[in-house]
C-alpha atoms as a PDB file:
ATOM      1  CA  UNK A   1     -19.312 -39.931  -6.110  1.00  0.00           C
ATOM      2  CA  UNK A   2     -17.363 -36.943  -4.903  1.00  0.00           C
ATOM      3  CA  UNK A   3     -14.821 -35.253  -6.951  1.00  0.00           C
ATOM      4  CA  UNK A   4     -10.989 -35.986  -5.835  1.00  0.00           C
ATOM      5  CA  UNK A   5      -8.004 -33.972  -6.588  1.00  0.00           C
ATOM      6  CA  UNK A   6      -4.483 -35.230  -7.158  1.00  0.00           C
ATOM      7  CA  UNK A   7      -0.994 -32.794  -7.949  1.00  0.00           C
ATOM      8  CA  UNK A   8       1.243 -32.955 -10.992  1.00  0.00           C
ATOM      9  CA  UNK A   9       4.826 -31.278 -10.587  1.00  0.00           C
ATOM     10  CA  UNK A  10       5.641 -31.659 -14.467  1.00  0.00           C
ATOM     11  CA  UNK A  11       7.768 -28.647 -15.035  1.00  0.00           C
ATOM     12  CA  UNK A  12       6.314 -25.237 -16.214  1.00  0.00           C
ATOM     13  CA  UNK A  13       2.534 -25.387 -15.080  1.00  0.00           C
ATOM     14  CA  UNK A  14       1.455 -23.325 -18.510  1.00  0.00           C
ATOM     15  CA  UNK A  15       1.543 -26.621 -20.538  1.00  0.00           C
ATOM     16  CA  UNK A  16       0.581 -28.865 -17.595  1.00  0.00           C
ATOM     17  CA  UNK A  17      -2.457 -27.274 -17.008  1.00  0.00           C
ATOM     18  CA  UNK A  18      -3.156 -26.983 -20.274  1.00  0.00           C
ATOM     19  CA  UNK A  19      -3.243 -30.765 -21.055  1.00  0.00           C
ATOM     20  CA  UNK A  20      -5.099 -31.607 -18.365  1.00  0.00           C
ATOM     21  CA  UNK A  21      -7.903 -28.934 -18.816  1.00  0.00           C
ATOM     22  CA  UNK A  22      -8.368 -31.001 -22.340  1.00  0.00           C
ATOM     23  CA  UNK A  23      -8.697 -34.172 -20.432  1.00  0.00           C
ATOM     24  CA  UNK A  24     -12.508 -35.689 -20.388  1.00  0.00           C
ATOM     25  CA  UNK A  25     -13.401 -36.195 -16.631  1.00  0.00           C
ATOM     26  CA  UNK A  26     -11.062 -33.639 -15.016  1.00  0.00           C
ATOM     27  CA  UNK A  27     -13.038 -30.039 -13.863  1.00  0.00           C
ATOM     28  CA  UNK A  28     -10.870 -28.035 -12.905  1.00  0.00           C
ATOM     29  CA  UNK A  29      -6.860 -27.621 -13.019  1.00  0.00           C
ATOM     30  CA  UNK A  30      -4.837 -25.096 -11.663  1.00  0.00           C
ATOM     31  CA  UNK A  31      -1.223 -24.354 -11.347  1.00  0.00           C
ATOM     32  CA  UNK A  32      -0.031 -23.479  -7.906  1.00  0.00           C
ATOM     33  CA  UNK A  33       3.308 -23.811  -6.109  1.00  0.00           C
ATOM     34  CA  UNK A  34       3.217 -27.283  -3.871  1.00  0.00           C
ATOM     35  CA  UNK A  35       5.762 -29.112  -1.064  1.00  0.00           C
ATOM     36  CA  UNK A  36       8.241 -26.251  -0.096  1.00  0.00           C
ATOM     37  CA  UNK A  37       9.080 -25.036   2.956  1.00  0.00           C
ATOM     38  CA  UNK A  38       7.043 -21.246   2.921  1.00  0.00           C
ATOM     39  CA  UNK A  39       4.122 -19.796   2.979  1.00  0.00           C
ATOM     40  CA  UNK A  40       2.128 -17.878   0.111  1.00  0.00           C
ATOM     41  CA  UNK A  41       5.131 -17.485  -2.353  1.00  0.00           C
ATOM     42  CA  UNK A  42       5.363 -15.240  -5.193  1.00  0.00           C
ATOM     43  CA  UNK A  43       6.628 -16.587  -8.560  1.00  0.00           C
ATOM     44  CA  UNK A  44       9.255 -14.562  -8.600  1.00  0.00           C
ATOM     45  CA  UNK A  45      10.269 -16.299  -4.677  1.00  0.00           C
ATOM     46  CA  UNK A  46       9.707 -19.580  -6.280  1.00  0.00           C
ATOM     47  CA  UNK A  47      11.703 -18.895  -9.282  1.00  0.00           C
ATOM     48  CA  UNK A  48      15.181 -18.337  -7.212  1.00  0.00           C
ATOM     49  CA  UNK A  49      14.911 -22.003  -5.938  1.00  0.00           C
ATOM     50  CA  UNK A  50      14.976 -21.109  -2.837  1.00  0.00           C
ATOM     51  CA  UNK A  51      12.009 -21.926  -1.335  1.00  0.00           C
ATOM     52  CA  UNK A  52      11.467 -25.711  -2.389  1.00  0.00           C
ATOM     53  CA  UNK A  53       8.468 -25.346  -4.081  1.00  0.00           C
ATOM     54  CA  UNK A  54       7.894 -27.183  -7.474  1.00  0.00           C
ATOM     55  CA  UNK A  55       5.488 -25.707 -10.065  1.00  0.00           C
ATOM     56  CA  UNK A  56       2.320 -27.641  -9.749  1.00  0.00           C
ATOM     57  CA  UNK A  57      -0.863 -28.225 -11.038  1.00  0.00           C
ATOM     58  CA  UNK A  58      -3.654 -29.214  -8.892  1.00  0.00           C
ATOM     59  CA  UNK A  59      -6.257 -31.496 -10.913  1.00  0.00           C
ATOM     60  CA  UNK A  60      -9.765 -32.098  -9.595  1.00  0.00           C
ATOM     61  CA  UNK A  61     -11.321 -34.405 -11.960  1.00  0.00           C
ATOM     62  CA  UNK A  62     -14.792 -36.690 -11.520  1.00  0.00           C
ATOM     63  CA  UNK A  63     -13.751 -40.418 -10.726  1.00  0.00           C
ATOM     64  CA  UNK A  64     -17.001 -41.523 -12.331  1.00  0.00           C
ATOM     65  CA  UNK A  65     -15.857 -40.079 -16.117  1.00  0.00           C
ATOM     66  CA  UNK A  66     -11.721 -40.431 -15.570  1.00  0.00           C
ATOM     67  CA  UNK A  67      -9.802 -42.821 -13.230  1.00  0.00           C
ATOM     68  CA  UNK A  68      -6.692 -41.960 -10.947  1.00  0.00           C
ATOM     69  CA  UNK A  69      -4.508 -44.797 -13.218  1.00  0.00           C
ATOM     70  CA  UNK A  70      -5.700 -43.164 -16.656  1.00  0.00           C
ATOM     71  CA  UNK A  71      -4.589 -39.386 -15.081  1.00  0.00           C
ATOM     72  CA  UNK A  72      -1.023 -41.143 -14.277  1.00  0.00           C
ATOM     73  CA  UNK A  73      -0.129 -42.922 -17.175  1.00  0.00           C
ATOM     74  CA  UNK A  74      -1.448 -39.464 -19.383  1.00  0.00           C
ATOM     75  CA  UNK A  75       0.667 -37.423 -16.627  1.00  0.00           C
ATOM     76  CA  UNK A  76       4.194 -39.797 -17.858  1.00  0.00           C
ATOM     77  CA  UNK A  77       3.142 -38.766 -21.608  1.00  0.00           C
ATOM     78  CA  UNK A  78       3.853 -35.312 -20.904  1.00  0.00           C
ATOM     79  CA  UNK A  79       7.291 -35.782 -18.202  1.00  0.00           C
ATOM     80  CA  UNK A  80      10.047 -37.093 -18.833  1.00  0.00           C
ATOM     81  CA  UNK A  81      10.521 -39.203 -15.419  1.00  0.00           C
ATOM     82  CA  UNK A  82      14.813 -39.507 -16.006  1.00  0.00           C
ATOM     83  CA  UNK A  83      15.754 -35.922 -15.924  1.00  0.00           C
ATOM     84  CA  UNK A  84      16.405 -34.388 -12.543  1.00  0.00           C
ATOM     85  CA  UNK A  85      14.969 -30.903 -11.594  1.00  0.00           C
ATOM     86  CA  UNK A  86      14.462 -30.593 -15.446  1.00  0.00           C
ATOM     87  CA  UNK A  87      11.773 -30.980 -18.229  1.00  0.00           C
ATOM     88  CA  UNK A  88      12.149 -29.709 -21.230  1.00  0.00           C
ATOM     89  CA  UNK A  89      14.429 -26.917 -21.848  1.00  0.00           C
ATOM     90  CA  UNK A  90      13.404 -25.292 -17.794  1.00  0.00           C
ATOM     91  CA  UNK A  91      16.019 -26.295 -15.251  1.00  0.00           C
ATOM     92  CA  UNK A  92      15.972 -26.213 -11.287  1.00  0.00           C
ATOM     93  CA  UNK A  93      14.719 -27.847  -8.353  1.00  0.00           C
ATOM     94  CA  UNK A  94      10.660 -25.876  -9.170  1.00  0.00           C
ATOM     95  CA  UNK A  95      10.714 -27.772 -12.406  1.00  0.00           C
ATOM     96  CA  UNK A  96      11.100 -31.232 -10.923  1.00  0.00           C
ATOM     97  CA  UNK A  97       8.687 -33.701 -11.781  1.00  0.00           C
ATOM     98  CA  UNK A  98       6.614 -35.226  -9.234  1.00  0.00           C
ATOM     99  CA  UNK A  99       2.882 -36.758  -8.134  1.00  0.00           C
ATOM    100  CA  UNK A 100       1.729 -35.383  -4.827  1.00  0.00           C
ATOM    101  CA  UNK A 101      -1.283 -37.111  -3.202  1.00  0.00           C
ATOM    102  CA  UNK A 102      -4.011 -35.916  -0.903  1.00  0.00           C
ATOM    103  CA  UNK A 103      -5.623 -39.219   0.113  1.00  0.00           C
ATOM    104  CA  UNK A 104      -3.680 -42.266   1.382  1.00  0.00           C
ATOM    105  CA  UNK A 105      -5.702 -44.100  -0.208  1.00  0.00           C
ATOM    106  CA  UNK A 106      -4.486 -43.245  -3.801  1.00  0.00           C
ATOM    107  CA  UNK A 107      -0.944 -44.177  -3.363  1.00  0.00           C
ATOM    108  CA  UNK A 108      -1.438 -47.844  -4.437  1.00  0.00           C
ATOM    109  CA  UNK A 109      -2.610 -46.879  -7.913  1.00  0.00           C
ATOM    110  CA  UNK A 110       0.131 -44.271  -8.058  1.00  0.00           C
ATOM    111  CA  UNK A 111       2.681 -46.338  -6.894  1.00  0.00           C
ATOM    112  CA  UNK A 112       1.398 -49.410  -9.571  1.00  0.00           C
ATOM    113  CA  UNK A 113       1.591 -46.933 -12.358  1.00  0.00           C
ATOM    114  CA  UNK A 114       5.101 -45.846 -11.212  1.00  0.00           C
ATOM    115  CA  UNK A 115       6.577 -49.481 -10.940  1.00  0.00           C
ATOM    116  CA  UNK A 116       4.984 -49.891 -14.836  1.00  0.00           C
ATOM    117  CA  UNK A 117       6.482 -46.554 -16.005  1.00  0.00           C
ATOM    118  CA  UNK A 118      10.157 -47.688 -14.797  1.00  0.00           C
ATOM    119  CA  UNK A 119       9.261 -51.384 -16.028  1.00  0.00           C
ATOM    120  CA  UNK A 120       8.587 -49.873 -19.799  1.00  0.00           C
ATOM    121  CA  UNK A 121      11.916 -47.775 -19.231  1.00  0.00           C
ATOM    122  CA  UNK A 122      14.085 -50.111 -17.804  1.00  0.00           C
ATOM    123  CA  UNK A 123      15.260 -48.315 -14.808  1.00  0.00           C
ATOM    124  CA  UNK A 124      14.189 -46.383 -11.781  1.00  0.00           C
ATOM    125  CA  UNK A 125      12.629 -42.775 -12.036  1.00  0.00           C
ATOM    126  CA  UNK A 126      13.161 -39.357 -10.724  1.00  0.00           C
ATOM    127  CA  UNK A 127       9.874 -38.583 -10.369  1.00  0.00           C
ATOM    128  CA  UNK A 128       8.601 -37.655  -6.694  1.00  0.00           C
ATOM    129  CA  UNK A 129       6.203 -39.332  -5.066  1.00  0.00           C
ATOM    130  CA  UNK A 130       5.031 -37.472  -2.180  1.00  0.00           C
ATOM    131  CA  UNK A 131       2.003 -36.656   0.544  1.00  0.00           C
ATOM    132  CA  UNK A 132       0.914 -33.350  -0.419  1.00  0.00           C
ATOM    133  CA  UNK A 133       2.458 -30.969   2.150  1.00  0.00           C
ATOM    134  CA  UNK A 134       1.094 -27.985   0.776  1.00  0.00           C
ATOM    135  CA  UNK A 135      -0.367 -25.988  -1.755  1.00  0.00           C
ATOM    136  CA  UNK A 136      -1.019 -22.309  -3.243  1.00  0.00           C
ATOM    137  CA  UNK A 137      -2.567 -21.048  -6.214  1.00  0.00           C
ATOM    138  CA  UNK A 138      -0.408 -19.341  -8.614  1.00  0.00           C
ATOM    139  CA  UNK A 139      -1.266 -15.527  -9.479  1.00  0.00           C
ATOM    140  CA  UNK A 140      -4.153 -15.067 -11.572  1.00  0.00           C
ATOM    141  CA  UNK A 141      -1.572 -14.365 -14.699  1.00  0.00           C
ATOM    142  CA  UNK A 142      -0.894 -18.313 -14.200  1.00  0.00           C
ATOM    143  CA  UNK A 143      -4.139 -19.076 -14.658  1.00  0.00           C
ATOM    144  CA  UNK A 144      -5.047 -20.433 -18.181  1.00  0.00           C
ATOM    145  CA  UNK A 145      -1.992 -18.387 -19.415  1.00  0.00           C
ATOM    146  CA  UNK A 146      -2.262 -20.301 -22.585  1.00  0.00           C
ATOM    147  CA  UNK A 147      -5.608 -19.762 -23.329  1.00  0.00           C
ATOM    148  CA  UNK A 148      -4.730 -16.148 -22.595  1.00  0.00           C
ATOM    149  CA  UNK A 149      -1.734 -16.056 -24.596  1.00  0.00           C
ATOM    150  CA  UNK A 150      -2.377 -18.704 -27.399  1.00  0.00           C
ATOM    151  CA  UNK A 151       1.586 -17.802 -28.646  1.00  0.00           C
ATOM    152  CA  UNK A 152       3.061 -18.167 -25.430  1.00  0.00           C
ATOM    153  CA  UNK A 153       5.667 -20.456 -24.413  1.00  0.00           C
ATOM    154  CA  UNK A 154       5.191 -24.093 -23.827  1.00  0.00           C
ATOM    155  CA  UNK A 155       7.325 -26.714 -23.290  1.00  0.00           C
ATOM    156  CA  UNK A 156       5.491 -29.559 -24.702  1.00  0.00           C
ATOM    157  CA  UNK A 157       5.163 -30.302 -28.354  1.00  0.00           C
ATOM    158  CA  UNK A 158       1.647 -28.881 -30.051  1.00  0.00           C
ATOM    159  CA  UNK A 159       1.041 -31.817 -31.188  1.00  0.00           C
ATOM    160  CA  UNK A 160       0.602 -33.346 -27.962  1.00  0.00           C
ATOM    161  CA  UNK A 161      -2.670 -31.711 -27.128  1.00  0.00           C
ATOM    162  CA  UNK A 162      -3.827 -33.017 -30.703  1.00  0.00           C
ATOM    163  CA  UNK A 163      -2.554 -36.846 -29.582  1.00  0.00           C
ATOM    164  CA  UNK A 164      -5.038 -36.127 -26.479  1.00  0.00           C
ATOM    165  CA  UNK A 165      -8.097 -35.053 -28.198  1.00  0.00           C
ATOM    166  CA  UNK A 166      -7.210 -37.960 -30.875  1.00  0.00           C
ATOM    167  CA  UNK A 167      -6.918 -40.645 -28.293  1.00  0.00           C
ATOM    168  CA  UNK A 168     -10.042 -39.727 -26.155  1.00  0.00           C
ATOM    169  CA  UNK A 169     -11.710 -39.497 -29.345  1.00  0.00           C
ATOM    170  CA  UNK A 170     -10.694 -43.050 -30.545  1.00  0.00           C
ATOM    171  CA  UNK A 171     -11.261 -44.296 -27.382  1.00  0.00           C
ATOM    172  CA  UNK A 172     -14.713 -43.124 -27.264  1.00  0.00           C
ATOM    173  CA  UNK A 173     -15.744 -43.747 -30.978  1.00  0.00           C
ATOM    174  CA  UNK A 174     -14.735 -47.616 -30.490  1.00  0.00           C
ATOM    175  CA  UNK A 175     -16.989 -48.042 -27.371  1.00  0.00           C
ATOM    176  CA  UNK A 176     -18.040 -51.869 -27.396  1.00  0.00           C
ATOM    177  CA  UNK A 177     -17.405 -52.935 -30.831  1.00  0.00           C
ATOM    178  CA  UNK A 178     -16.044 -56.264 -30.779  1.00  0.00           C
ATOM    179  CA  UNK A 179     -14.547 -56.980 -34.303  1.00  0.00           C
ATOM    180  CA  UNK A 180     -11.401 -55.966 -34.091  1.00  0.00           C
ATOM    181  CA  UNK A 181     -10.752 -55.130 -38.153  1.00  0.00           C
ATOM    182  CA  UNK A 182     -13.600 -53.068 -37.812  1.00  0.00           C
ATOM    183  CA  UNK A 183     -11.755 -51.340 -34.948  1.00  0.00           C
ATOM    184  CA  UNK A 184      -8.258 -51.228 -37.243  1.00  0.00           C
ATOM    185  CA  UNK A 185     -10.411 -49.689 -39.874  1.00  0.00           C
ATOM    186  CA  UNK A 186     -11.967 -46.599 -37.754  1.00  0.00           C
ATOM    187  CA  UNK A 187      -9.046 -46.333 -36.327  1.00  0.00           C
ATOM    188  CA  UNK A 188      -6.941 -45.802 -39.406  1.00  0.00           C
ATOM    189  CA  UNK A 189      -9.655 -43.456 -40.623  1.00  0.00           C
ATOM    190  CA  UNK A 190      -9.260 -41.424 -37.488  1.00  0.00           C
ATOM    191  CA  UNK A 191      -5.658 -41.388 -37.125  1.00  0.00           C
ATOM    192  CA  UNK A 192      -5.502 -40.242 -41.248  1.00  0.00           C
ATOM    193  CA  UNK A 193      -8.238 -37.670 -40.661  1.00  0.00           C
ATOM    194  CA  UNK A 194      -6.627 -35.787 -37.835  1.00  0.00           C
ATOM    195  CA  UNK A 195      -3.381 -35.662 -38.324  1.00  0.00           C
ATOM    196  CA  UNK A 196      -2.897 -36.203 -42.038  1.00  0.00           C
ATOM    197  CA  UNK A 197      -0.206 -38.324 -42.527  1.00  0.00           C
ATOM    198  CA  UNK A 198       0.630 -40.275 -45.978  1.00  0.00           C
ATOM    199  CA  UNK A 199      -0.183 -43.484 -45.172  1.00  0.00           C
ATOM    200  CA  UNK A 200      -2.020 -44.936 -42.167  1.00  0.00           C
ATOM    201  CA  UNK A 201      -2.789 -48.886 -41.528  1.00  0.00           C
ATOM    202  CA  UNK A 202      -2.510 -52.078 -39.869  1.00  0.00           C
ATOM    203  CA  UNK A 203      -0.414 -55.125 -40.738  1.00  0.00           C
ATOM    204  CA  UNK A 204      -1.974 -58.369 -39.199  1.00  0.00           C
ATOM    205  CA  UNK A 205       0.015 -61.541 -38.118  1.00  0.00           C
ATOM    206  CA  UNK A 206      -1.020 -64.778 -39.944  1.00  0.00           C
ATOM    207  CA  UNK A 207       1.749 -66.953 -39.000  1.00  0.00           C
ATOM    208  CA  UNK A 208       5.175 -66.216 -40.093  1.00  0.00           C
ATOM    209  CA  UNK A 209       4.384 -62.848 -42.008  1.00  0.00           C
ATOM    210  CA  UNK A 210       2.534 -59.813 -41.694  1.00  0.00           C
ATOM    211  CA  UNK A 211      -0.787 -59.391 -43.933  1.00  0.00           C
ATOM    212  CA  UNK A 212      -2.499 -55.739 -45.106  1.00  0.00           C
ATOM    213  CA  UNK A 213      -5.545 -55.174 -42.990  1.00  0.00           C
ATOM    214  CA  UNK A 214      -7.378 -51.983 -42.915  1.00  0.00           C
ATOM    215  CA  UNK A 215      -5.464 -49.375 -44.308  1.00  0.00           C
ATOM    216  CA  UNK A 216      -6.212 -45.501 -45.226  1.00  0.00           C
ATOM    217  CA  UNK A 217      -3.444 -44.110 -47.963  1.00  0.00           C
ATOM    218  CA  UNK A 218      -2.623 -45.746 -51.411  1.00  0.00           C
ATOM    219  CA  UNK A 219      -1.978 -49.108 -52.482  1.00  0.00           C
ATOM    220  CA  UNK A 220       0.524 -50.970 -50.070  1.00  0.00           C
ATOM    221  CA  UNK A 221       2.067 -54.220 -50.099  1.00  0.00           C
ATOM    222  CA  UNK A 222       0.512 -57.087 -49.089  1.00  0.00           C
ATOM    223  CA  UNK A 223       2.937 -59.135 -47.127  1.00  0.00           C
ATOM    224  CA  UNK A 224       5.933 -58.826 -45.313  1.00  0.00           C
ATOM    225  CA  UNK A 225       8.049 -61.125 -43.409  1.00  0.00           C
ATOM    226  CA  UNK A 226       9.063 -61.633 -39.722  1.00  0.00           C
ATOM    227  CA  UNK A 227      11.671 -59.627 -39.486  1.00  0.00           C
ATOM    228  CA  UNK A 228      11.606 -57.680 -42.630  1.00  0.00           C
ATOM    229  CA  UNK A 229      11.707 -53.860 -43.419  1.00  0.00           C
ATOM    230  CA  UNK A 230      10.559 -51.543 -41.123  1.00  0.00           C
ATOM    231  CA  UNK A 231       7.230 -53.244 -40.005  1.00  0.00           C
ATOM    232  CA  UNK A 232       8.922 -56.913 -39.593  1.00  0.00           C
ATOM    233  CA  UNK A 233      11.572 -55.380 -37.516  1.00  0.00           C
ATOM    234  CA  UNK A 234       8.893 -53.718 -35.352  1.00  0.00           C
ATOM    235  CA  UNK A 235       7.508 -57.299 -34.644  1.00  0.00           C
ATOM    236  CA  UNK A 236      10.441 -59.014 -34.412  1.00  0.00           C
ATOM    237  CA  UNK A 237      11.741 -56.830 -31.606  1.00  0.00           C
ATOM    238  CA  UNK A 238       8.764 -55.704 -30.213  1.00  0.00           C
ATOM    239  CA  UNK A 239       9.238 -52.469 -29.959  1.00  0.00           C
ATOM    240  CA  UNK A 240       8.274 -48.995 -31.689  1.00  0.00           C
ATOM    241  CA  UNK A 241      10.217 -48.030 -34.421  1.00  0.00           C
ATOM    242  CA  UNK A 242      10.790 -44.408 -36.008  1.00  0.00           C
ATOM    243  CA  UNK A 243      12.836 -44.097 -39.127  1.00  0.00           C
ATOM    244  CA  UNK A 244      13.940 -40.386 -40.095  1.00  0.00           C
ATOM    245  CA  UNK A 245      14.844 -41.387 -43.769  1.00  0.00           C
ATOM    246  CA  UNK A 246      13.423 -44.746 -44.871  1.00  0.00           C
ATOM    247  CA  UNK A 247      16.007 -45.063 -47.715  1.00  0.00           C
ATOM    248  CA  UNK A 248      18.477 -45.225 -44.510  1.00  0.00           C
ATOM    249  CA  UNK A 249      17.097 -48.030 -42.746  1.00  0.00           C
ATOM    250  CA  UNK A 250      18.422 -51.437 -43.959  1.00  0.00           C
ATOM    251  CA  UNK A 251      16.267 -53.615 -45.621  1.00  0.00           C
ATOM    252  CA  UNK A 252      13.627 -51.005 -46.186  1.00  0.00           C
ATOM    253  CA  UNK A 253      10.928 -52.498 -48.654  1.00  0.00           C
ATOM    254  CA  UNK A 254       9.673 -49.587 -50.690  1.00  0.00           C
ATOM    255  CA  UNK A 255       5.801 -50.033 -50.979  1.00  0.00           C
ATOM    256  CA  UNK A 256       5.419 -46.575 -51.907  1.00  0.00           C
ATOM    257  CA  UNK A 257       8.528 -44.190 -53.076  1.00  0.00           C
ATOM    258  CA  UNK A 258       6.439 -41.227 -51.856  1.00  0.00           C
ATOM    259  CA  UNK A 259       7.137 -42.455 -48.278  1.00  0.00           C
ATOM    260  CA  UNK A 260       9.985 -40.441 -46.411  1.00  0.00           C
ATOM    261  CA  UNK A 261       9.782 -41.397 -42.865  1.00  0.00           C
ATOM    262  CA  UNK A 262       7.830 -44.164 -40.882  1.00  0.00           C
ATOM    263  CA  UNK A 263       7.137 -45.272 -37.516  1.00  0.00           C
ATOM    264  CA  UNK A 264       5.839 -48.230 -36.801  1.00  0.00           C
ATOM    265  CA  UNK A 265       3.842 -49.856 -33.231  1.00  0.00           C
ATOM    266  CA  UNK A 266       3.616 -52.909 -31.895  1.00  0.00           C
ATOM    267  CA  UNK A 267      -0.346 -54.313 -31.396  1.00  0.00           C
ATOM    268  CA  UNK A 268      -0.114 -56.616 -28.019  1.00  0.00           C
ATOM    269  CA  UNK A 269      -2.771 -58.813 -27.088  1.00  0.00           C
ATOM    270  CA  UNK A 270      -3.391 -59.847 -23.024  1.00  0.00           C
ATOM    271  CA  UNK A 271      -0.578 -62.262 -23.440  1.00  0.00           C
ATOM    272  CA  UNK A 272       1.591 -59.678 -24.472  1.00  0.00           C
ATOM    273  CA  UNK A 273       1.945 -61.648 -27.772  1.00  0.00           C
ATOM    274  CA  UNK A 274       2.175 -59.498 -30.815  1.00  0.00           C
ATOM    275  CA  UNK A 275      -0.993 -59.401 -33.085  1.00  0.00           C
ATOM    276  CA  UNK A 276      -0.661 -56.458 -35.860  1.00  0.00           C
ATOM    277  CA  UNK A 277       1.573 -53.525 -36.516  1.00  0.00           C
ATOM    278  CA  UNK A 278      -0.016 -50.035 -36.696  1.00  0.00           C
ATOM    279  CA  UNK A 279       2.117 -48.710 -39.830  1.00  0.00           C
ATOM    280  CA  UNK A 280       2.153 -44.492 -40.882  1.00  0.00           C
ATOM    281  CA  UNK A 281       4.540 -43.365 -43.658  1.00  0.00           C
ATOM    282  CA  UNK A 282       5.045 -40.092 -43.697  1.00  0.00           C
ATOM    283  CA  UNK A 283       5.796 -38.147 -47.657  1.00  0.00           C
ATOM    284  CA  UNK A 284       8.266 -35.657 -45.253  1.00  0.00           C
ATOM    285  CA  UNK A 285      11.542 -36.899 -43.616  1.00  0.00           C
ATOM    286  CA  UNK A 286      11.708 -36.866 -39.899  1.00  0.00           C
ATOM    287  CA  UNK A 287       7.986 -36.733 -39.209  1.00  0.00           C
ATOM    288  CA  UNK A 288       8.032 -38.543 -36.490  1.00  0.00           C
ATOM    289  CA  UNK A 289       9.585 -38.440 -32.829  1.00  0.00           C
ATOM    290  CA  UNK A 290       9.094 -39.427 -29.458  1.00  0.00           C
ATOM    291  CA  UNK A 291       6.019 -37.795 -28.992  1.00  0.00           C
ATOM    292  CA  UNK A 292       3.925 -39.850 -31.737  1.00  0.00           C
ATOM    293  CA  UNK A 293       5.819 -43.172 -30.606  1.00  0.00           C
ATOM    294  CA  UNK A 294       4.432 -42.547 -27.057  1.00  0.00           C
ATOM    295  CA  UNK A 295       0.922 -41.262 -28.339  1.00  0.00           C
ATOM    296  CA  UNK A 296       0.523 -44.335 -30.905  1.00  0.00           C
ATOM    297  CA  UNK A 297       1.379 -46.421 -28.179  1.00  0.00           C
ATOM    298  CA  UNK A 298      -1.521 -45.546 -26.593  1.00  0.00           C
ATOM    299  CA  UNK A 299      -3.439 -45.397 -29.709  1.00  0.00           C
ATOM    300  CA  UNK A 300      -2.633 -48.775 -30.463  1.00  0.00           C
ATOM    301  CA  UNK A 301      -3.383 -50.390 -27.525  1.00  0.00           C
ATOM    302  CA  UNK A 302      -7.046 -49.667 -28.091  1.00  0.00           C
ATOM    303  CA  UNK A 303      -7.161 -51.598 -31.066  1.00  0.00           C
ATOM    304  CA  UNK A 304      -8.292 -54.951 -29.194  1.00  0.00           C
ATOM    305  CA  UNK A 305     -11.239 -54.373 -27.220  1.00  0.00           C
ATOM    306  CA  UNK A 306      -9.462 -56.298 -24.058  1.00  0.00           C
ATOM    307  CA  UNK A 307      -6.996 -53.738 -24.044  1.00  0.00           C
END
């Protein structure tokens, strides 16, 4: 099968390209000025907002290794789809986010992954979603600027491109394996191993509480209740949860008094019925942010091998 290409406007191209140079599947990315209204522009042309361009990365990637949908929902990890002509700490009408498409025939999957983004969110996006107009490489001092300049600015967290190599890797080391405690348990191991955290397990729902599964990390409670601490609360609302300071979060149960911080992620089966919890405890305050809720996420959802 032929390679394909598809165009990311996610604000400053150094970081965009960056990601998606680490992704498994994609050969080639390159930042280039796309959808304004001249030809050939300089950066310095772009930068005035004048000429409608948005910075943008073009991504050829292998179909066969890396799907279109996978490339979208990893493309809404690293954009923030409700800020207007703004990601990050860059402002103006080149930093707007947007998905430009070369082939009609993509804008089904792009428009499905769109309608799940603002469905997650709650409310319609900002993001363009455009035919591909046009297109032009950046000058060569764009290219791979951060492999060039390993300091250089970026306006995505670090710890995003870890999250990426981490979740390919998970995703990958799982393959076919059907038990899913055996998944929890490499998955904990993997998760502890790369990123270090204090404590790094699964919680498992057995009727009306939550029971320890596999775990990496000292000894941790065994139970807790619908609704209860940090992890009930996570299953009880269905939703991620980050706590800064644990001792601030009401009816904290204190399993380990070396834990400072905590976020914890919802395990959904095809029903979209809550299974587990993935649990981390952090021995530092404020560990955790929006980054490793979005990241777990996707962590997480790998833990059943329908997912």
């Amino acid at each position: 099968m032929a390679d394909k290409t598809i165009y990311f406007a996610g604000g400053c191209f150094w970081g965009v390209e960056h990601f998606f140079k680490g992704v498994d599947g994609v050969k080639e990315a390159t930042p280039g000025y796309a959808n304004g209204n001249t030809e050939n522009p300089s950066y310095k042309e772009v930068y005035t907002d004048t000429t409608g361009h948005a910075e943008t990365v073009r991504v050829r990637y292998n179909p066969e290794r890396v799907s279109l949908y996978t490339l979208l929902k990893l493309f809404f990890t690293v954009t923030n789809p409700l800020t207007l002509n703004r990601q990050g700490h860059d402002e103006g009408t080149r930093y707007r986010s947007g998905v430009f498409y070369d082939n009609p025939e993509d804008r089904p999957v792009i428009e499905q992954v769109f309608k799940e983004t603002e469905a997650k969110l709650g409310t319609e996006i900002v993001t363009e979603l455009e035919p591909l107009k046009c297109f032009y490489p950046a000058e060569e001092y764009h290219q791979d600027y951060l492999d060039k300049n390993p300091e250089g600015y970026c306006h995505l967290p670090l710890k995003t491109f870890r999250y990426l190599r981490l979740w390919q890797d998970v995703k990958l080391f799982l393959g076919d394996e059907t038990d899913v405690v055996a998944r929890m348990a490499n998955i904990s191991a993997l998760i502890a191993g790369r990123m270090h955290f204090f404590w790094t397990g699964f919680y498992r729902v057995k009727g009306e509480q939550l029971v320890l599964g596999p775990f990496q990390g000292p000894e941790a409670c065994f139970r807790i209740g619908f609704g209860k601490g940090v992890c009930g609360t996570a299953w009880k609302e269905a939703r991620t949860v980050v706590v800064p300071d644990v001792e601030e979060f009401p009816g904290h149960i204190a399993c380990s008094s070396q834990s400072k911080s905590e976020i914890v992620v919802p395990v959904f089966d095809g029903d979209k019925q809550i299974v587990a919890v993935l649990d981390i405890d952090s021995d530092e305050y404020a560990t955790f942010d929006g980054t490793d809720a979005v990241w777990l996420e996707m962590i997480s959802a790998l833990t059943l091998r329908t997912a």
